[in-house]
Protein backbone atom coordinates (compact mmCIF):
# COMPACT_ATOMS: atom_id res chain seq x y z
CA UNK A 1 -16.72 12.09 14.96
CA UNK A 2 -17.60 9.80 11.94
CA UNK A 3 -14.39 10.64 9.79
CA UNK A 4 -12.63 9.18 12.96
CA UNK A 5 -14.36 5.91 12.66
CA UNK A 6 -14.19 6.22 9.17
CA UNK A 7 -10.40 6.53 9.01
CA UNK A 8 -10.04 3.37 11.66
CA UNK A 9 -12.56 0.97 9.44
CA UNK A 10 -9.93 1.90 6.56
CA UNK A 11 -7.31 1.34 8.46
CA UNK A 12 -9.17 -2.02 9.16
CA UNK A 13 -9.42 -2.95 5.62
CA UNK A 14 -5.64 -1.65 5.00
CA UNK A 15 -4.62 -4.34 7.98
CA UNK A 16 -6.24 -7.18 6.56
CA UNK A 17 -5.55 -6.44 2.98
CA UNK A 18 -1.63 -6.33 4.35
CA UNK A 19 -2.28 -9.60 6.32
CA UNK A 20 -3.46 -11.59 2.84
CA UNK A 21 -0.63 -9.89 1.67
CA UNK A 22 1.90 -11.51 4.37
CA UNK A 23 0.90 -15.07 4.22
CA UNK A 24 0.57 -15.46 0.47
CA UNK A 25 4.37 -14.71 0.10
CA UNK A 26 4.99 -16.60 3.12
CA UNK A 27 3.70 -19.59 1.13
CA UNK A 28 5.12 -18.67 -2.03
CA UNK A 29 8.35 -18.58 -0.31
CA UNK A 30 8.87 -21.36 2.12
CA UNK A 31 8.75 -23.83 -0.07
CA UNK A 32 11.52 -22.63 -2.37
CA UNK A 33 13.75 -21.64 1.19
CA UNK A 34 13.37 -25.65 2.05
CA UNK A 35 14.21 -26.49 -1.24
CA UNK A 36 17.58 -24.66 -0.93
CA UNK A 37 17.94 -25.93 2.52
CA UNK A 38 17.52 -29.84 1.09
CA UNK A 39 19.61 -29.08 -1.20
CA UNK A 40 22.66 -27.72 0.86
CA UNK A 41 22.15 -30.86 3.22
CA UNK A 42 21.97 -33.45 0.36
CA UNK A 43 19.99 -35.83 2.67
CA UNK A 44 16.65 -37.28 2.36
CA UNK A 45 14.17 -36.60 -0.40
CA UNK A 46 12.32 -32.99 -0.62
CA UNK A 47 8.49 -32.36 -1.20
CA UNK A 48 6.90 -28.86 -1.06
CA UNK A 49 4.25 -29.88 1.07
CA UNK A 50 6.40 -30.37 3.80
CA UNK A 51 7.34 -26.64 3.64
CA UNK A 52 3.21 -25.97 3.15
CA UNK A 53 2.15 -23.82 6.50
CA UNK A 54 -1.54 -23.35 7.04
CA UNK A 55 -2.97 -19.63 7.54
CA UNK A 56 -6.51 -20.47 6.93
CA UNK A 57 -7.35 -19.11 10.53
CA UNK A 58 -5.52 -16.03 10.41
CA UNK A 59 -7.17 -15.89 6.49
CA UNK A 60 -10.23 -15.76 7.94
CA UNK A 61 -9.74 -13.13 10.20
CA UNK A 62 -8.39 -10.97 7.56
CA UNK A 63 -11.28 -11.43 5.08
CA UNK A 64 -13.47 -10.51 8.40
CA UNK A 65 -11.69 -7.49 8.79
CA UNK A 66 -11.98 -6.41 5.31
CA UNK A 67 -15.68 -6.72 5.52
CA UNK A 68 -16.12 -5.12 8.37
CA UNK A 69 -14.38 -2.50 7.38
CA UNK A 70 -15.99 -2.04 4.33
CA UNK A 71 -19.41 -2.08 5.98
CA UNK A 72 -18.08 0.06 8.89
CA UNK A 73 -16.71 2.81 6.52
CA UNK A 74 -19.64 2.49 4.16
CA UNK A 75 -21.92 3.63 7.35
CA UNK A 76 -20.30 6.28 8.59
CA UNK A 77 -19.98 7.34 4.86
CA UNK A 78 -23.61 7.47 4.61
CA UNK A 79 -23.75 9.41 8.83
CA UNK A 80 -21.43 11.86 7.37
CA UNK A 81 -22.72 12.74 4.18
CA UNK A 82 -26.43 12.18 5.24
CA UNK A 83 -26.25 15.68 7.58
């Protein structure tokens, strides 16, 4: 029964490591997308922040979800290899 929880609190870690993952190359990204966007429209003037989206939330919730599944796998680690 442990390997079962130990496979989910990897597949924990695996989600959130994937989720850090997602939003850094989301903000990599956008800003260079709006800068091709400004520069098909030729109006206005362009600034990256504008393109800037906030994940600190959902940043968060991934770093929690690495821990926890660190911690989680480390103690059923220790349940299965303590019999």
């Amino acid at each position: 029964m442990n390997k079962i929880g130990f496979t989910f609190s990897g597949i924990l870690v695996i989600t959130g490591i994937i989720t850090l993952l997602k939003t850094t190359i989301i903000n990599l990204v956008m800003p260079q997308i709006g800068r091709a966007a400004f520069q098909c429209a030729m109006a206005g003037s362009y600034t990256p922040n504008e393109y800037h989206i906030d994940f600190i939330v959902i940043n968060i919730v991934a770093v929690c979800l690495i821990v926890i599944g660190v911690v989680l796998g480390y103690i059923f680690y220790r349940k299965e290899t303590g019999k």
